[in-house]
N, C-alpha and C. Protein backbone atom coordinates (compact mmCIF):
# COMPACT_ATOMS: atom_id res chain seq x y z
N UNK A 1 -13.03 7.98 15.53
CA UNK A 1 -12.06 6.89 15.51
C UNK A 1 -11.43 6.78 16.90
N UNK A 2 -11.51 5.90 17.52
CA UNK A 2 -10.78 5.18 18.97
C UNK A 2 -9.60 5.04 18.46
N UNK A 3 -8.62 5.43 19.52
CA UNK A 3 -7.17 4.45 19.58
C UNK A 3 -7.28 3.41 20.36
N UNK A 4 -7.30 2.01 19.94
CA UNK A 4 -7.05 0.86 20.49
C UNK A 4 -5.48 0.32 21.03
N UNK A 5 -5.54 0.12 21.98
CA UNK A 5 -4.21 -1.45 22.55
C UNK A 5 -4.51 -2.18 22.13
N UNK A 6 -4.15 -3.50 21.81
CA UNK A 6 -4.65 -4.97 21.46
C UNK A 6 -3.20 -5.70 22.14
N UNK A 7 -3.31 -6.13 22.98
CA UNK A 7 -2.37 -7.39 23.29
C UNK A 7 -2.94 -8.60 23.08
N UNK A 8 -1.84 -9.02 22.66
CA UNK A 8 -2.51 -10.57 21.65
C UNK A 8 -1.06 -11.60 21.91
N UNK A 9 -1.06 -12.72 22.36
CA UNK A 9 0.26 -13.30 22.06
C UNK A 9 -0.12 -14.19 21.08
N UNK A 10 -1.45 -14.25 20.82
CA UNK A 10 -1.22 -15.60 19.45
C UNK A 10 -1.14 -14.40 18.12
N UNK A 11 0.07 -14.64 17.62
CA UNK A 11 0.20 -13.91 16.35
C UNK A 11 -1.00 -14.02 14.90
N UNK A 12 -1.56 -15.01 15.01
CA UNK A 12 -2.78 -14.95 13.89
C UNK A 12 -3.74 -14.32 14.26
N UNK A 13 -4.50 -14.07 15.68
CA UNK A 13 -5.39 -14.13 16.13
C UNK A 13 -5.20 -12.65 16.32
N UNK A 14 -4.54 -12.00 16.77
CA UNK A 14 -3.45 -10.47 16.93
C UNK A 14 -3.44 -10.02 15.21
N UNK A 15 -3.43 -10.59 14.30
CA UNK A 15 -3.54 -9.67 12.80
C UNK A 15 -4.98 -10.37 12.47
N UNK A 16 -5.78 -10.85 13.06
CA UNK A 16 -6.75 -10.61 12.37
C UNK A 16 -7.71 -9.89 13.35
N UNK A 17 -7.24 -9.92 14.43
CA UNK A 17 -7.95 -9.02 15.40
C UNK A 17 -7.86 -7.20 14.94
N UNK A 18 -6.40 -6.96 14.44
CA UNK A 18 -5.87 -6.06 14.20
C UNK A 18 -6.87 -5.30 13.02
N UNK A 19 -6.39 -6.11 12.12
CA UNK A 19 -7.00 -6.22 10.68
C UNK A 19 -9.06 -5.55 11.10
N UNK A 20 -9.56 -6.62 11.62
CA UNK A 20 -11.10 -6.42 11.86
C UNK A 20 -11.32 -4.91 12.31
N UNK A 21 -10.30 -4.48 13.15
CA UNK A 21 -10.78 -3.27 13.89
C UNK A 21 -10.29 -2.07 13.13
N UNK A 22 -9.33 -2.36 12.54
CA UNK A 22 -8.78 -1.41 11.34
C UNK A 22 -9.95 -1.07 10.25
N UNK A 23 -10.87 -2.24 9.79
CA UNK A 23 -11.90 -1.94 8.69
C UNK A 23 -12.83 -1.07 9.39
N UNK A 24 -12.96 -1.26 10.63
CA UNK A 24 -14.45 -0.72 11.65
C UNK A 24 -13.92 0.36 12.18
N UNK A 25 -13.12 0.89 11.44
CA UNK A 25 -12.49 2.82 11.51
C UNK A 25 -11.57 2.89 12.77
N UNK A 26 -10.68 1.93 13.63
CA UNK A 26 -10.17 2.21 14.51
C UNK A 26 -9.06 2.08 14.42
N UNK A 27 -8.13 2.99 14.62
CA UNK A 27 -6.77 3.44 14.93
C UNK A 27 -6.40 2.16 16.26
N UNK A 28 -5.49 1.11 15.67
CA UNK A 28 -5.19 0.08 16.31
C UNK A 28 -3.56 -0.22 16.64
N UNK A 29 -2.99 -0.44 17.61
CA UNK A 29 -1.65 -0.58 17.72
C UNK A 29 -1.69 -1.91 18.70
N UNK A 30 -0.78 -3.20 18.04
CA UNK A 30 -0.62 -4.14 18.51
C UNK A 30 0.53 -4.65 18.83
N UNK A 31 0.62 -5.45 20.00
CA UNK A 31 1.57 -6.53 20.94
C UNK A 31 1.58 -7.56 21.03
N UNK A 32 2.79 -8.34 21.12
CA UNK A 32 3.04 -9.53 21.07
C UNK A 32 3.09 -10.12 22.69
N UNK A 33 3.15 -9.02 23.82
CA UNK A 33 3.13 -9.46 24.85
C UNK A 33 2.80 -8.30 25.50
N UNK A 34 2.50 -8.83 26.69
CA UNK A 34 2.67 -7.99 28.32
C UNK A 34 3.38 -6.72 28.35
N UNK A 35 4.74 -6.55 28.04
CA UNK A 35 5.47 -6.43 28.56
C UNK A 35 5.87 -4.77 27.61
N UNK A 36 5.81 -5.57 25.96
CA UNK A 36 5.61 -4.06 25.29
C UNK A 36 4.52 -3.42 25.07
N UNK A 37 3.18 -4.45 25.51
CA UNK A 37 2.24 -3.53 25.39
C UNK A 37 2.11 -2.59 26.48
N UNK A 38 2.86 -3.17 27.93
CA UNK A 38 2.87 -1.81 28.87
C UNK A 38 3.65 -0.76 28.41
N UNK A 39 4.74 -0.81 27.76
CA UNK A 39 5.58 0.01 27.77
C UNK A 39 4.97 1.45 26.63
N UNK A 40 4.26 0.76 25.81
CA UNK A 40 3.46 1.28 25.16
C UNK A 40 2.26 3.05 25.87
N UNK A 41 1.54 2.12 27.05
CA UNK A 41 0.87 2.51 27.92
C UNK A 41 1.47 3.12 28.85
N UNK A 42 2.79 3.63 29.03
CA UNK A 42 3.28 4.35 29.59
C UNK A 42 3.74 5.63 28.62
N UNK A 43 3.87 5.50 27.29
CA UNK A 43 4.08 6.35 26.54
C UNK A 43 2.95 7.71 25.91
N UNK A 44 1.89 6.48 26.19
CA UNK A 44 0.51 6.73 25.08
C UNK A 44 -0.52 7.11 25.65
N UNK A 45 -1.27 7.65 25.21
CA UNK A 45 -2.79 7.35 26.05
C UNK A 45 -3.78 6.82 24.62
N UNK A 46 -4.69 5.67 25.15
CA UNK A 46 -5.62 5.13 24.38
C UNK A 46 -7.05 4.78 25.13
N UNK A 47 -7.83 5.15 24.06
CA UNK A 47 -9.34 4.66 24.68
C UNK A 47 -9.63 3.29 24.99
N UNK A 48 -8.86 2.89 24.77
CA UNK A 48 -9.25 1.10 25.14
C UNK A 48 -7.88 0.28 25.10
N UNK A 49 -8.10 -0.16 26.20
CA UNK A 49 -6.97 -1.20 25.94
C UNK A 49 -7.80 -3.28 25.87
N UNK A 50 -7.47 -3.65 24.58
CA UNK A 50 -7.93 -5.29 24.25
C UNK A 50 -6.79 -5.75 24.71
N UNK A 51 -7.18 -6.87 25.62
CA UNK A 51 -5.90 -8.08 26.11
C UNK A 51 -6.28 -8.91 26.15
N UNK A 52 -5.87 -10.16 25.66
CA UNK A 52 -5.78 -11.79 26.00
C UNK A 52 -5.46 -11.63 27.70
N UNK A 53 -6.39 -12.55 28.70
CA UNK A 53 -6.18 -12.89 29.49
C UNK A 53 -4.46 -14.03 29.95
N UNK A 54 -4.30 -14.97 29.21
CA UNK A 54 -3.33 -15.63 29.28
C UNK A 54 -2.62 -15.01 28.42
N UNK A 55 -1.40 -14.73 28.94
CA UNK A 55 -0.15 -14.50 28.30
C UNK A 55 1.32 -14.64 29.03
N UNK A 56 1.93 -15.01 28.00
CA UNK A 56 3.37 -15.25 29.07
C UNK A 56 4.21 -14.11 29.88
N UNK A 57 4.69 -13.72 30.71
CA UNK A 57 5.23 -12.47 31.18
C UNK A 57 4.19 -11.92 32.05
N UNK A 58 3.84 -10.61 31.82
CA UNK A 58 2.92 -9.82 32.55
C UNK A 58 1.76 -10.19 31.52
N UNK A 59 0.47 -11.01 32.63
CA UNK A 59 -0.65 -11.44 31.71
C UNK A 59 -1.74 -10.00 31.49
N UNK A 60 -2.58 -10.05 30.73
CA UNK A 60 -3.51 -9.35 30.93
C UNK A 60 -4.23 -8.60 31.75
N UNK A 61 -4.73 -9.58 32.98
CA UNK A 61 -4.92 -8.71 34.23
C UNK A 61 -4.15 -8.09 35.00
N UNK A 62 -2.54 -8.23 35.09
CA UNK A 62 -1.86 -7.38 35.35
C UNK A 62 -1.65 -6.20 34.34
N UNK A 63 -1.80 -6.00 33.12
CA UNK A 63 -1.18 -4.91 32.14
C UNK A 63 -2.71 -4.68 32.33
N UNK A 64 -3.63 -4.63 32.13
CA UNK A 64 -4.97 -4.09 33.05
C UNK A 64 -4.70 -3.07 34.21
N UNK A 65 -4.34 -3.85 35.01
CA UNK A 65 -4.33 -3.09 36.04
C UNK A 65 -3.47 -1.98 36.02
N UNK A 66 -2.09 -2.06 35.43
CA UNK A 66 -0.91 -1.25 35.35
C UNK A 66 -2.01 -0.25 34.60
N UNK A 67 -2.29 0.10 33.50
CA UNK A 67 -2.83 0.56 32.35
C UNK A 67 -3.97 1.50 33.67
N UNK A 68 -4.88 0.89 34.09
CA UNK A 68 -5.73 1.41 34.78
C UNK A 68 -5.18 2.64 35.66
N UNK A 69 -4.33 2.05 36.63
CA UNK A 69 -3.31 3.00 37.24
C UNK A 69 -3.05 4.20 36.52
N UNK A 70 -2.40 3.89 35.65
CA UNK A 70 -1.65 4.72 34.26
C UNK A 70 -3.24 6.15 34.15
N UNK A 71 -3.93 5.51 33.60
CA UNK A 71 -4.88 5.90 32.92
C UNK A 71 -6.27 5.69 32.89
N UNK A 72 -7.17 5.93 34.57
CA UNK A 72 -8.07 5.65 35.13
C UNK A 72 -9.08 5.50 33.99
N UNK A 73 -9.12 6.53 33.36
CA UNK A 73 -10.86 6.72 32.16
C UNK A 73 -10.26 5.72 30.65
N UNK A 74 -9.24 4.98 30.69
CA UNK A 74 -9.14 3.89 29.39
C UNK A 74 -9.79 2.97 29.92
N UNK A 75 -10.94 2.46 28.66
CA UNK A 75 -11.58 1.26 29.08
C UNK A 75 -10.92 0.14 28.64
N UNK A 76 -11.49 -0.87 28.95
CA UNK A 76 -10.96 -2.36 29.32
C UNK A 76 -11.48 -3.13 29.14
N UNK A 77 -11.65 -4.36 27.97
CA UNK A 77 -11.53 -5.52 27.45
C UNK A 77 -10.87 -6.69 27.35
N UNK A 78 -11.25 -7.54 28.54
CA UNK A 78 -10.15 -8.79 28.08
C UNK A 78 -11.19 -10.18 26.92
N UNK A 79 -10.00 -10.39 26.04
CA UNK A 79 -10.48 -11.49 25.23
C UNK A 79 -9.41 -12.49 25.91
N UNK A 80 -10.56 -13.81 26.21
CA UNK A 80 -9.70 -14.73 26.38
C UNK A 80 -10.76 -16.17 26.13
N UNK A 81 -10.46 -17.48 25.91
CA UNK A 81 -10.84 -18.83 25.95
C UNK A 81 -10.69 -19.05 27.11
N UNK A 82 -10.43 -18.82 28.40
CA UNK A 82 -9.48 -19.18 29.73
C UNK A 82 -10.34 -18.51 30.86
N UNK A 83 -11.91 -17.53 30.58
CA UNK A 83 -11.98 -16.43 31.53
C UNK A 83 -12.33 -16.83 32.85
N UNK A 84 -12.72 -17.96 32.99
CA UNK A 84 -13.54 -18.69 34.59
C UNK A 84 -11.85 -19.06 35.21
N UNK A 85 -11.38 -20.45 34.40
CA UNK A 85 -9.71 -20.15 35.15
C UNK A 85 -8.88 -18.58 35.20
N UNK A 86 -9.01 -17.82 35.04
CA UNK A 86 -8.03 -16.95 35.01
C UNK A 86 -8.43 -15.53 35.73
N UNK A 87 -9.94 -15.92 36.01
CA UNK A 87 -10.34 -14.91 36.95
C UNK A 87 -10.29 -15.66 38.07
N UNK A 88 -9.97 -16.86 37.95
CA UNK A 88 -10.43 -17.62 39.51
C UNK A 88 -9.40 -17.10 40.20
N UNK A 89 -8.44 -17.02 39.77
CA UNK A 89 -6.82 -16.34 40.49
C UNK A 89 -7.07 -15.88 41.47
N UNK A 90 -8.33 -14.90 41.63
CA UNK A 90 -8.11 -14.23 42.77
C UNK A 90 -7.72 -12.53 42.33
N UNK A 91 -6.89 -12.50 41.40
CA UNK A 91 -6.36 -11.24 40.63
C UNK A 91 -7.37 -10.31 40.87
N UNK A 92 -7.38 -8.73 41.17
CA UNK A 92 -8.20 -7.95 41.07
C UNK A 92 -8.23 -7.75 39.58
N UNK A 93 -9.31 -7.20 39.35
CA UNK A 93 -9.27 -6.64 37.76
C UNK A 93 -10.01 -5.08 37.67
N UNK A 94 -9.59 -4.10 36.85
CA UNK A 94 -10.32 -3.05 37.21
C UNK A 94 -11.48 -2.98 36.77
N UNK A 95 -12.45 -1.93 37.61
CA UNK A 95 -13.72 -1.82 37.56
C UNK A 95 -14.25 -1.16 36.49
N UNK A 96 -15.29 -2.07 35.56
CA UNK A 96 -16.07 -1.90 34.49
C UNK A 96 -14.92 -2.48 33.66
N UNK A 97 -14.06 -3.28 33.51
CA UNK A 97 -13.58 -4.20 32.43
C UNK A 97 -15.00 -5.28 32.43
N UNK A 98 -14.43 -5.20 30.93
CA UNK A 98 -15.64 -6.48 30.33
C UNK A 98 -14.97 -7.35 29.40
N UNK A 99 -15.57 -8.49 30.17
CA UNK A 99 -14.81 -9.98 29.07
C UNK A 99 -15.51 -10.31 27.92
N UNK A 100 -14.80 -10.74 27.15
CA UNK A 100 -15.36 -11.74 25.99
C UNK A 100 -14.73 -12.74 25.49
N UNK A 101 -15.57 -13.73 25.69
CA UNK A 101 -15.37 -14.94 25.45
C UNK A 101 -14.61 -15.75 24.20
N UNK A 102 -13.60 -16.54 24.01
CA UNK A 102 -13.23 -17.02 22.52
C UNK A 102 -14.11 -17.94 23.03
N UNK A 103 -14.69 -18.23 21.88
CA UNK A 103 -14.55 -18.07 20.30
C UNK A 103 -15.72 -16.95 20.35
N UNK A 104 -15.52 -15.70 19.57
CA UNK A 104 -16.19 -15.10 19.17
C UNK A 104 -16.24 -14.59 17.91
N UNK A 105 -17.07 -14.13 17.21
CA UNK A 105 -17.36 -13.69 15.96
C UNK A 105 -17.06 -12.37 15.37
N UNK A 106 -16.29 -11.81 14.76
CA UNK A 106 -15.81 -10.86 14.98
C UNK A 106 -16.55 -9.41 14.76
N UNK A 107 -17.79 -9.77 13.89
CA UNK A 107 -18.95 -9.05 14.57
C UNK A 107 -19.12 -8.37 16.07
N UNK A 108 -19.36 -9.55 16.80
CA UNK A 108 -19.33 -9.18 17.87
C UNK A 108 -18.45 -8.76 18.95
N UNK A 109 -17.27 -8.85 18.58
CA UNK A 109 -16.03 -7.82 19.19
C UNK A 109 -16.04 -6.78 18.64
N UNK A 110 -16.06 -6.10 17.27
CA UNK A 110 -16.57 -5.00 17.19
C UNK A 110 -17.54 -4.34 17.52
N UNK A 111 -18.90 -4.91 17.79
CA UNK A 111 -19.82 -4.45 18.56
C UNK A 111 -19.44 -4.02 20.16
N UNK A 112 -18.85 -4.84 20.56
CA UNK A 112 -18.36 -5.20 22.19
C UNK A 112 -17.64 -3.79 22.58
N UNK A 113 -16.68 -3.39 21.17
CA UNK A 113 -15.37 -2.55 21.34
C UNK A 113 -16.46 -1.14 21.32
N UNK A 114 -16.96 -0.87 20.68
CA UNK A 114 -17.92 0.12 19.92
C UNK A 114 -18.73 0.41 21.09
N UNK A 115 -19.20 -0.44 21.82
CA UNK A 115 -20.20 -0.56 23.11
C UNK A 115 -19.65 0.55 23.82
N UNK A 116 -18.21 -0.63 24.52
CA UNK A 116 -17.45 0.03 25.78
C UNK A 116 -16.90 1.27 25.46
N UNK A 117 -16.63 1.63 24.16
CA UNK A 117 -15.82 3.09 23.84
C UNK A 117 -17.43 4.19 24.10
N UNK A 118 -18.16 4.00 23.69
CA UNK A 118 -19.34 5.06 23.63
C UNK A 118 -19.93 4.84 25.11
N UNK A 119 -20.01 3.76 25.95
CA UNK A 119 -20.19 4.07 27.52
C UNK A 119 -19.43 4.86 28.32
């Protein structure tokens, strides 16, 4: 069983994200933003941290990066609808994060999550 992050600011999308990874045996703790999911990541250590790219406050690729800092060997997943704008930024992102695309199937975010935890 992985301990997951999940930062999520859309609240439906965040309990059913939650929910999916909970059935697929993973110890999941979720955020409504940036801001407590860092605070979180300063407390904790987890095998993965999931983030929405867009979010209000500290977005994703920043709580990425913080997190990375924090905790070089947690891997890194951003989910977002937004990933061509929001990487265009310019933003560094850390090395071996992997995106996935909305709309996805939630199949395949569990596959995705399952991937990056066993690499």
């Amino acid at each position: 069983m992985s301990k997951i992050l999940l930062a999520e600011d859309d609240e439906m999308m965040r309990t059913f994200l939650t929910a999916s990874l909970k059935r697929a045996g993973h110890d999941v703790q979720d955020f409504e933003d940036g801001e407590t999911a860092l605070t979180a990541l300063e407390r904790e250590v987890f095998d993965l941290l999931l983030t929405d790219i867009v979010m209000p406050g500290i977005d994703g690729i920043e709580l990425a990066r913080r997190g990375a800092e924090l905790d070089p060997a947690m891997k890194i997943v951003f989910i977002t609808g937004f990933a061509a704008v929001a990487l265009a930024s310019g933003a560094p992102t850390p090395a071996g994060a992997k995106i996935l695309s909305k709309p996805f199937h939630l199949r395949e975010l569990v596959e995705e999550v399952d991937r990056v935890i066993a690499a």
